[in-house]
Protein backbone atom coordinates (compact mmCIF):
# COMPACT_ATOMS: atom_id res chain seq x y z
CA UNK A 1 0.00 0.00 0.00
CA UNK A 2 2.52 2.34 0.97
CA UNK A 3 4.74 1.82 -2.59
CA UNK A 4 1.26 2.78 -4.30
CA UNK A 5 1.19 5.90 -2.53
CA UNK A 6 4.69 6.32 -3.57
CA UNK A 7 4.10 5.68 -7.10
CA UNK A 8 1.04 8.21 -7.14
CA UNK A 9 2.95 10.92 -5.54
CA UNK A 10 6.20 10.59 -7.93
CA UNK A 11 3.15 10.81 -10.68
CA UNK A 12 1.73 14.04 -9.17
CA UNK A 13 5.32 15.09 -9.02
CA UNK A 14 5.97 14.68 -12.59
CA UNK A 15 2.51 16.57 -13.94
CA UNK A 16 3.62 19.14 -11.67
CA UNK A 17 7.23 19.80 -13.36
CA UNK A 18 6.03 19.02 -16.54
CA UNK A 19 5.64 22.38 -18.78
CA UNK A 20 2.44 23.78 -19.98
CA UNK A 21 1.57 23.36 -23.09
CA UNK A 22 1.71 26.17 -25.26
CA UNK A 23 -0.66 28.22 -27.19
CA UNK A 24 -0.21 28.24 -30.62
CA UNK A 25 -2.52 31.36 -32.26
CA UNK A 26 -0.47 30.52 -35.52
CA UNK A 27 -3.75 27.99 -36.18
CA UNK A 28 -6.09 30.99 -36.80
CA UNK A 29 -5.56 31.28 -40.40
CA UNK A 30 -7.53 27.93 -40.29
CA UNK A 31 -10.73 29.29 -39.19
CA UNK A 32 -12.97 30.38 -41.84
CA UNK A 33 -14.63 33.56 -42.06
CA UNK A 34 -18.55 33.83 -41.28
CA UNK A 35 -20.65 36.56 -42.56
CA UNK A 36 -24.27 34.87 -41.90
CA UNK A 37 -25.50 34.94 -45.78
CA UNK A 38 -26.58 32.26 -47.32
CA UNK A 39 -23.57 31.45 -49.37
CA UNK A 40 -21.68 31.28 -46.04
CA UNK A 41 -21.24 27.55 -44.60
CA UNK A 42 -23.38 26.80 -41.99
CA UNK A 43 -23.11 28.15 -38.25
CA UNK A 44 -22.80 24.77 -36.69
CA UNK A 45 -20.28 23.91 -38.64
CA UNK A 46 -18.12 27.34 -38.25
CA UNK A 47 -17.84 26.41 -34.26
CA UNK A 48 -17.22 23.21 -34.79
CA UNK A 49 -14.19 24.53 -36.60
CA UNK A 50 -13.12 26.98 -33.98
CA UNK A 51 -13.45 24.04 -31.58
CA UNK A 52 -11.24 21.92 -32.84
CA UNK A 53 -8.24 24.30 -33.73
CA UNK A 54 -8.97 25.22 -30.62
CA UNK A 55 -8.09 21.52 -29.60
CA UNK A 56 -4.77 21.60 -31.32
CA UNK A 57 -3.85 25.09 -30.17
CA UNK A 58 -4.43 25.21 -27.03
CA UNK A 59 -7.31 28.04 -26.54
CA UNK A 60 -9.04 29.13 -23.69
CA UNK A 61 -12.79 29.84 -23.60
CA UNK A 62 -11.59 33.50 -24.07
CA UNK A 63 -9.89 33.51 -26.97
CA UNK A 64 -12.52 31.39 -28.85
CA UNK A 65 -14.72 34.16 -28.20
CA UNK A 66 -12.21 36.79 -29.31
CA UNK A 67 -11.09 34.68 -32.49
CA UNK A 68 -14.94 34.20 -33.21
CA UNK A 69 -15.30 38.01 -33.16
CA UNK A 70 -12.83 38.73 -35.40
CA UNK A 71 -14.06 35.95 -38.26
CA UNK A 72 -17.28 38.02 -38.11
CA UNK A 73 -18.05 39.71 -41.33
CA UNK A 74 -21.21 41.08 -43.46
CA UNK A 75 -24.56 40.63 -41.68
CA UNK A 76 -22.88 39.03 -38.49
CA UNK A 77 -20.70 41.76 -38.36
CA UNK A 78 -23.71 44.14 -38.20
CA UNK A 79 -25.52 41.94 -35.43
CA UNK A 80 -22.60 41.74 -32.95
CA UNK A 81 -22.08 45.56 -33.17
CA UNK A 82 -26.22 45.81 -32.70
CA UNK A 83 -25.34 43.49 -29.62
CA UNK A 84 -24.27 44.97 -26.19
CA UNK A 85 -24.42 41.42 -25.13
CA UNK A 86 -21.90 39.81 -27.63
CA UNK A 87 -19.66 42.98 -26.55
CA UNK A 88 -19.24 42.22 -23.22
CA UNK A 89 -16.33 41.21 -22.08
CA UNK A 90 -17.34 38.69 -20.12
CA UNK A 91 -19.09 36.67 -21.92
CA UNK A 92 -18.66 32.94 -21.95
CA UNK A 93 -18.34 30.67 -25.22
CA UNK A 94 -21.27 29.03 -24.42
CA UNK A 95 -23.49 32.13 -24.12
CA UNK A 96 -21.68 33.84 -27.16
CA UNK A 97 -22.77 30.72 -29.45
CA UNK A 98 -26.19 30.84 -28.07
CA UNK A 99 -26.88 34.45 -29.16
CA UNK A 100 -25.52 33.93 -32.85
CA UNK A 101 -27.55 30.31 -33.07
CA UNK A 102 -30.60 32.46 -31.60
CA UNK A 103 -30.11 35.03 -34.45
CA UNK A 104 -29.31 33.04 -37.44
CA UNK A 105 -30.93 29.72 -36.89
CA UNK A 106 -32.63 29.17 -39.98
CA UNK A 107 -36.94 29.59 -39.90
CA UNK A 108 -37.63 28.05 -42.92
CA UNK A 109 -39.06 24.47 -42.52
CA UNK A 110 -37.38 20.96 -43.57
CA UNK A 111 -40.10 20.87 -46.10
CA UNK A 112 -38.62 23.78 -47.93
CA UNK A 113 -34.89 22.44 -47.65
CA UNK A 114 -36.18 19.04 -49.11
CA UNK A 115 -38.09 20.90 -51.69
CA UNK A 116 -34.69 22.25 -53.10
CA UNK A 117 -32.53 19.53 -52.90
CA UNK A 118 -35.43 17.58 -55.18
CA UNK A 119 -34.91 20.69 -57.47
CA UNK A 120 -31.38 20.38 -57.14
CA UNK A 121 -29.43 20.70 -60.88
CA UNK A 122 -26.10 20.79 -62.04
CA UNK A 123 -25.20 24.42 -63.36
CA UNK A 124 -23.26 25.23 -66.27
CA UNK A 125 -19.59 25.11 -65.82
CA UNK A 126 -19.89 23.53 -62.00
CA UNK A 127 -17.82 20.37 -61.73
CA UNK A 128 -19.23 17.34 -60.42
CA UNK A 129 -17.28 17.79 -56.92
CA UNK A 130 -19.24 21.11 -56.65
CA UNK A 131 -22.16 19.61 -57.54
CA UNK A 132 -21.86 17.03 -54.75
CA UNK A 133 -21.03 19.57 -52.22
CA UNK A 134 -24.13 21.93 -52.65
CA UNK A 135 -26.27 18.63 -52.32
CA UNK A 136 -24.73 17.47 -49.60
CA UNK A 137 -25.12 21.34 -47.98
CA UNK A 138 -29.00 21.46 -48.67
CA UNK A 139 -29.74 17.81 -47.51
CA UNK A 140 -27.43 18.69 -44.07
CA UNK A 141 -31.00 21.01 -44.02
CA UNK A 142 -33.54 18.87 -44.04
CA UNK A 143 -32.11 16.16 -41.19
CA UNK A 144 -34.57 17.19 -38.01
CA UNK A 145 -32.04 17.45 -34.52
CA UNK A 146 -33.36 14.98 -31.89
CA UNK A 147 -31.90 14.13 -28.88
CA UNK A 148 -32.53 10.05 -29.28
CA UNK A 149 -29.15 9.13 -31.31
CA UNK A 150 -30.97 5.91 -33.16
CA UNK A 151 -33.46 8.20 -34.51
CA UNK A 152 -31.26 10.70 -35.22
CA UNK A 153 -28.78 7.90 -37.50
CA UNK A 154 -31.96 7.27 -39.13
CA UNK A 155 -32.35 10.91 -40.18
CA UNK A 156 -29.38 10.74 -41.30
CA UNK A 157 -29.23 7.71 -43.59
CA UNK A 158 -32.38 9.04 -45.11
CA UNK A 159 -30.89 12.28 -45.72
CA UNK A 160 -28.13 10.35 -47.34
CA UNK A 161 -30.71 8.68 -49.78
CA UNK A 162 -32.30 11.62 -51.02
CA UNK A 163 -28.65 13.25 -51.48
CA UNK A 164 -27.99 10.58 -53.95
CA UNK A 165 -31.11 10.53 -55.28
CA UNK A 166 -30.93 14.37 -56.57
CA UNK A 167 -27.35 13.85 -57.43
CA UNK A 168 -27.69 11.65 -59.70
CA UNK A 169 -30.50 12.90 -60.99
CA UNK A 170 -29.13 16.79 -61.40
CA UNK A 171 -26.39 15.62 -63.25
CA UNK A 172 -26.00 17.16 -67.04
CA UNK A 173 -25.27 15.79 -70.14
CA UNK A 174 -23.22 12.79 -70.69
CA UNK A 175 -21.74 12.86 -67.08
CA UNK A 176 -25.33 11.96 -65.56
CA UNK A 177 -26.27 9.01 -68.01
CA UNK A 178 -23.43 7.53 -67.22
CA UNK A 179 -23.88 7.56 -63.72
CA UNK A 180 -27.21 6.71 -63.34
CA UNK A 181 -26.94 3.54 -65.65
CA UNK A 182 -24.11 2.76 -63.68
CA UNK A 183 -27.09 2.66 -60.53
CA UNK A 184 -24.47 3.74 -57.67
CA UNK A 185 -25.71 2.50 -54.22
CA UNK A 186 -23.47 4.86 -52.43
CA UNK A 187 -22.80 8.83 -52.92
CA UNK A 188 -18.88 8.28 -52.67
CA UNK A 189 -19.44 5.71 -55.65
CA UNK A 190 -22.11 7.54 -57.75
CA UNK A 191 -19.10 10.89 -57.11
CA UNK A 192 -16.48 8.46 -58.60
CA UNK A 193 -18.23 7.91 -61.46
CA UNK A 194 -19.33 11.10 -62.48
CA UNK A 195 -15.69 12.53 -61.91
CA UNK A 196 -13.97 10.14 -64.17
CA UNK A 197 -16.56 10.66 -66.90
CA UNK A 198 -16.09 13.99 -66.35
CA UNK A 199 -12.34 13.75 -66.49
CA UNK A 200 -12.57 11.23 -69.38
CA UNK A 201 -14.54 13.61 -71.34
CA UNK A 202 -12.17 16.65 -70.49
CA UNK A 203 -9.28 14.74 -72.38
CA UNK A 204 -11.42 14.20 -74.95
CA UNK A 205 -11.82 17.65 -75.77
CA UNK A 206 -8.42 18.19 -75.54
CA UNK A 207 -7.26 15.45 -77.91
CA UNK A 208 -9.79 16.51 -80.88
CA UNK A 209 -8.54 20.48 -80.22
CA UNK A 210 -5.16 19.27 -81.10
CA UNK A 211 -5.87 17.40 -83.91
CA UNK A 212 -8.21 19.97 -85.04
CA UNK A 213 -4.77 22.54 -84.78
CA UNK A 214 -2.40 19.85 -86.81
CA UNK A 215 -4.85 19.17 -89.35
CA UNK A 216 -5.02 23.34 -89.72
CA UNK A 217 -1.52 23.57 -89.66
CA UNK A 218 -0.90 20.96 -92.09
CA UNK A 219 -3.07 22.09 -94.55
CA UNK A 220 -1.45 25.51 -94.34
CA UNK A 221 1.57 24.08 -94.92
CA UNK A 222 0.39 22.39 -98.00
CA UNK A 223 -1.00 25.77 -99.33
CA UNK A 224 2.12 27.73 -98.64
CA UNK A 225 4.40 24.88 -100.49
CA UNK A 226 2.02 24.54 -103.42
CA UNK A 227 2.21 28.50 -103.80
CA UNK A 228 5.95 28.79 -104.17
CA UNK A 229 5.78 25.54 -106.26
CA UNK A 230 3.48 27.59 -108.67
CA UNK A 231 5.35 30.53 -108.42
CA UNK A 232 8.34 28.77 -109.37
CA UNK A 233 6.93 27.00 -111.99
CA UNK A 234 5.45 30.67 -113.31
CA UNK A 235 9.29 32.14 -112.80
CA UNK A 236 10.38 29.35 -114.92
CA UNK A 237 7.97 29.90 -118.07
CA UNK A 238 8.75 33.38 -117.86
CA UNK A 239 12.29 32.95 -118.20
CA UNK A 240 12.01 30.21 -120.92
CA UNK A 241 9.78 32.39 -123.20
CA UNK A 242 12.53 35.25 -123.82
CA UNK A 243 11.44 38.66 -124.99
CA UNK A 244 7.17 38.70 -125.21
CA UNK A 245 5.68 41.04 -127.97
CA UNK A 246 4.92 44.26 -127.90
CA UNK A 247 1.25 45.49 -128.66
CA UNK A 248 1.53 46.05 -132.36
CA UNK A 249 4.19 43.18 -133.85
CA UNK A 250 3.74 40.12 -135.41
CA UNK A 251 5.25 36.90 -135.10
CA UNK A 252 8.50 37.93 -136.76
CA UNK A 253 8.51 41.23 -134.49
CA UNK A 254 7.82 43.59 -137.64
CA UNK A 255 5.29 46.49 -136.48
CA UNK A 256 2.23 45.80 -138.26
CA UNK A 257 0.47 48.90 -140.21
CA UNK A 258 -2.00 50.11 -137.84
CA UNK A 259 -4.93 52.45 -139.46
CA UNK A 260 -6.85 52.55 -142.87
CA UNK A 261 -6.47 54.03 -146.02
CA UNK A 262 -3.30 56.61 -146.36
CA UNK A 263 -2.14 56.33 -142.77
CA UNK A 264 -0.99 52.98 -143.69
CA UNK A 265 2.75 52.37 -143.99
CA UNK A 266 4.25 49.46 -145.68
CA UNK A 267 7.31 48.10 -143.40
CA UNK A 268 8.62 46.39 -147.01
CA UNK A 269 9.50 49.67 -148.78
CA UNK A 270 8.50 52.21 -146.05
CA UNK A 271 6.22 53.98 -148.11
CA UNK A 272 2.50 54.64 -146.99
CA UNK A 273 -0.96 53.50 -148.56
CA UNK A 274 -0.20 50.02 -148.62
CA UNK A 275 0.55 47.08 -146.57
CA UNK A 276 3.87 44.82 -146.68
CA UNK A 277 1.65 41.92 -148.27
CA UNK A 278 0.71 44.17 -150.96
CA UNK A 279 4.02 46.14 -151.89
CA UNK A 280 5.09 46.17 -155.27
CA UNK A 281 8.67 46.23 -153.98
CA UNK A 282 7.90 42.59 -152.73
CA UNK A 283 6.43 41.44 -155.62
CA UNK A 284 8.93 42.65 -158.12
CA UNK A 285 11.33 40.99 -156.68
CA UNK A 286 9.49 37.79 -156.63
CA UNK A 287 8.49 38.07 -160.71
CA UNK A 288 11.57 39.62 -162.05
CA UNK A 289 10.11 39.09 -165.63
CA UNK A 290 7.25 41.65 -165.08
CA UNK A 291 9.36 43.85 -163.57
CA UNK A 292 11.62 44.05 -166.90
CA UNK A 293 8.19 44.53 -168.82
């Protein structure tokens, strides 16, 4: 009995020497902001956050509060400086989360929450993790809080079949064929799917762009080589005809007679009436005979 006693003292003994642990305010980048709209995450689930940094970090009541106040933005902003009782400095964490759950709890009825998730559909551009995580948001809505856990799992795992129920059914285009002939049974299965259809399909696009660009660029090419072939070809002639004609020569380069009548001029003899053809220069020479007579 007496070495027990011993043992327990030399273990109070050791808490006692043993360092406190120290507070590490590093961790409240982690905490999200809160601004009380309804694109902000849900209240619950911004304490539960503070909580468990404050876990790891060693915070006091206190400085949850203080943290908490300083996360505070938009409409919850507003509301604390409205609230001489959030301001006062002695306030407990317990109090301080039962004023902002007594302002912000939300009025609306499960009915309403299960009427949107039902309504639920994939927008344009939203990926399929997106997707999952504004279902999963809206049916986190419509589970009632009991006190009885059994009946509260049961809330639950309905919740969790009408989150894959609108999932799969809000689901666009060829992502959500695939996944609901695929019948998932689970919402982490049915997510698998409809991300690697959704990645499948992504590559797909990419792989017809860049053929789409090669078959453009090769084609240019072609273009651009079967221009300077013809050019070259056209070069070629050009230099293989020699001199062309000018307007007004035949095929032996004499000037023909341009005009009518006296403006004519005969490139035989030179003189002017007459054409080359019918020059009697010419045809002297031809038939010397009549040109004796």
């Amino acid at each position: 009995m007496e070495r027990l006693q011993l043992e327990v003292q030399n273990l109070q003994a050791q808490l006692q020497l043993r360092p406190p642990a120290t507070k590490d305010l590093s961790l409240v980048a982690l905490v999200p902001k809160w601004g009380g709209t309804d694109k902000a995450v849900p209240l619950k689930e911004f304490f539960d956050t503070i909580e468990s940094t404050a876990r790891i970090g060693n915070w006091s009541n206190e400085d949850m509060v203080r943290i908490a106040t300083l996360k505070l933005t938009d409409v919850a902003r507003t509301f604390y400086n409205g609230s001489l009782e959030l301001q006062n400095q002695s306030i407990t964490w317990t109090a301080f989360k039962a004023a902002l759950h007594d302002r912000f709890r939300d009025v609306r009825t499960d009915q309403y929450h299960f009427t949107q998730l039902q309504m639920a559909r994939q927008k344009q551009g939203e990926s399929p993790q997106d997707f999952a995580d504004r279902c999963r948001s809206l049916a986190q809505k419509t589970v009632p809080r009991v006190e009885d856990p059994v009946t509260q799992r049961i809330y639950y795992e309905q919740a969790e079949r009408m989150l894959l129920a609108s999932f799969t059914s809000g689901l666009l285009n060829t992502v959500g064929r695939q996944v609901r002939y695929a019948l998932p049974k689970t919402m982490d299965e049915a997510l698998k799917i409809a991300i690697t259809v959704n990645q499948a399909e992504i590559q797909e696009r990419r792989n017809e762009a860049f053929y789409v660009d090669e078959a453009r660029g090769s084609a240019t090419a072609d273009r651009t080589t079967r221009g300077t072939r013809y050019t070259g070809i056209a070069r070629n002639a050009s230099q293989h005809a020699g001199p062309s004609r000018t307007q007004g020569q035949d095929s032996k380069g004499h000037y023909r007679s341009a005009g009518s009548g006296n403006e004519r001029k005969c490139y035989e003899c030179g003189g002017a009436g007459h054409l080359a053809r019918e020059c009697p220069t010419r045809q002297n020479r031809r038939n010397p005979l009549h040109a004796s007579c």
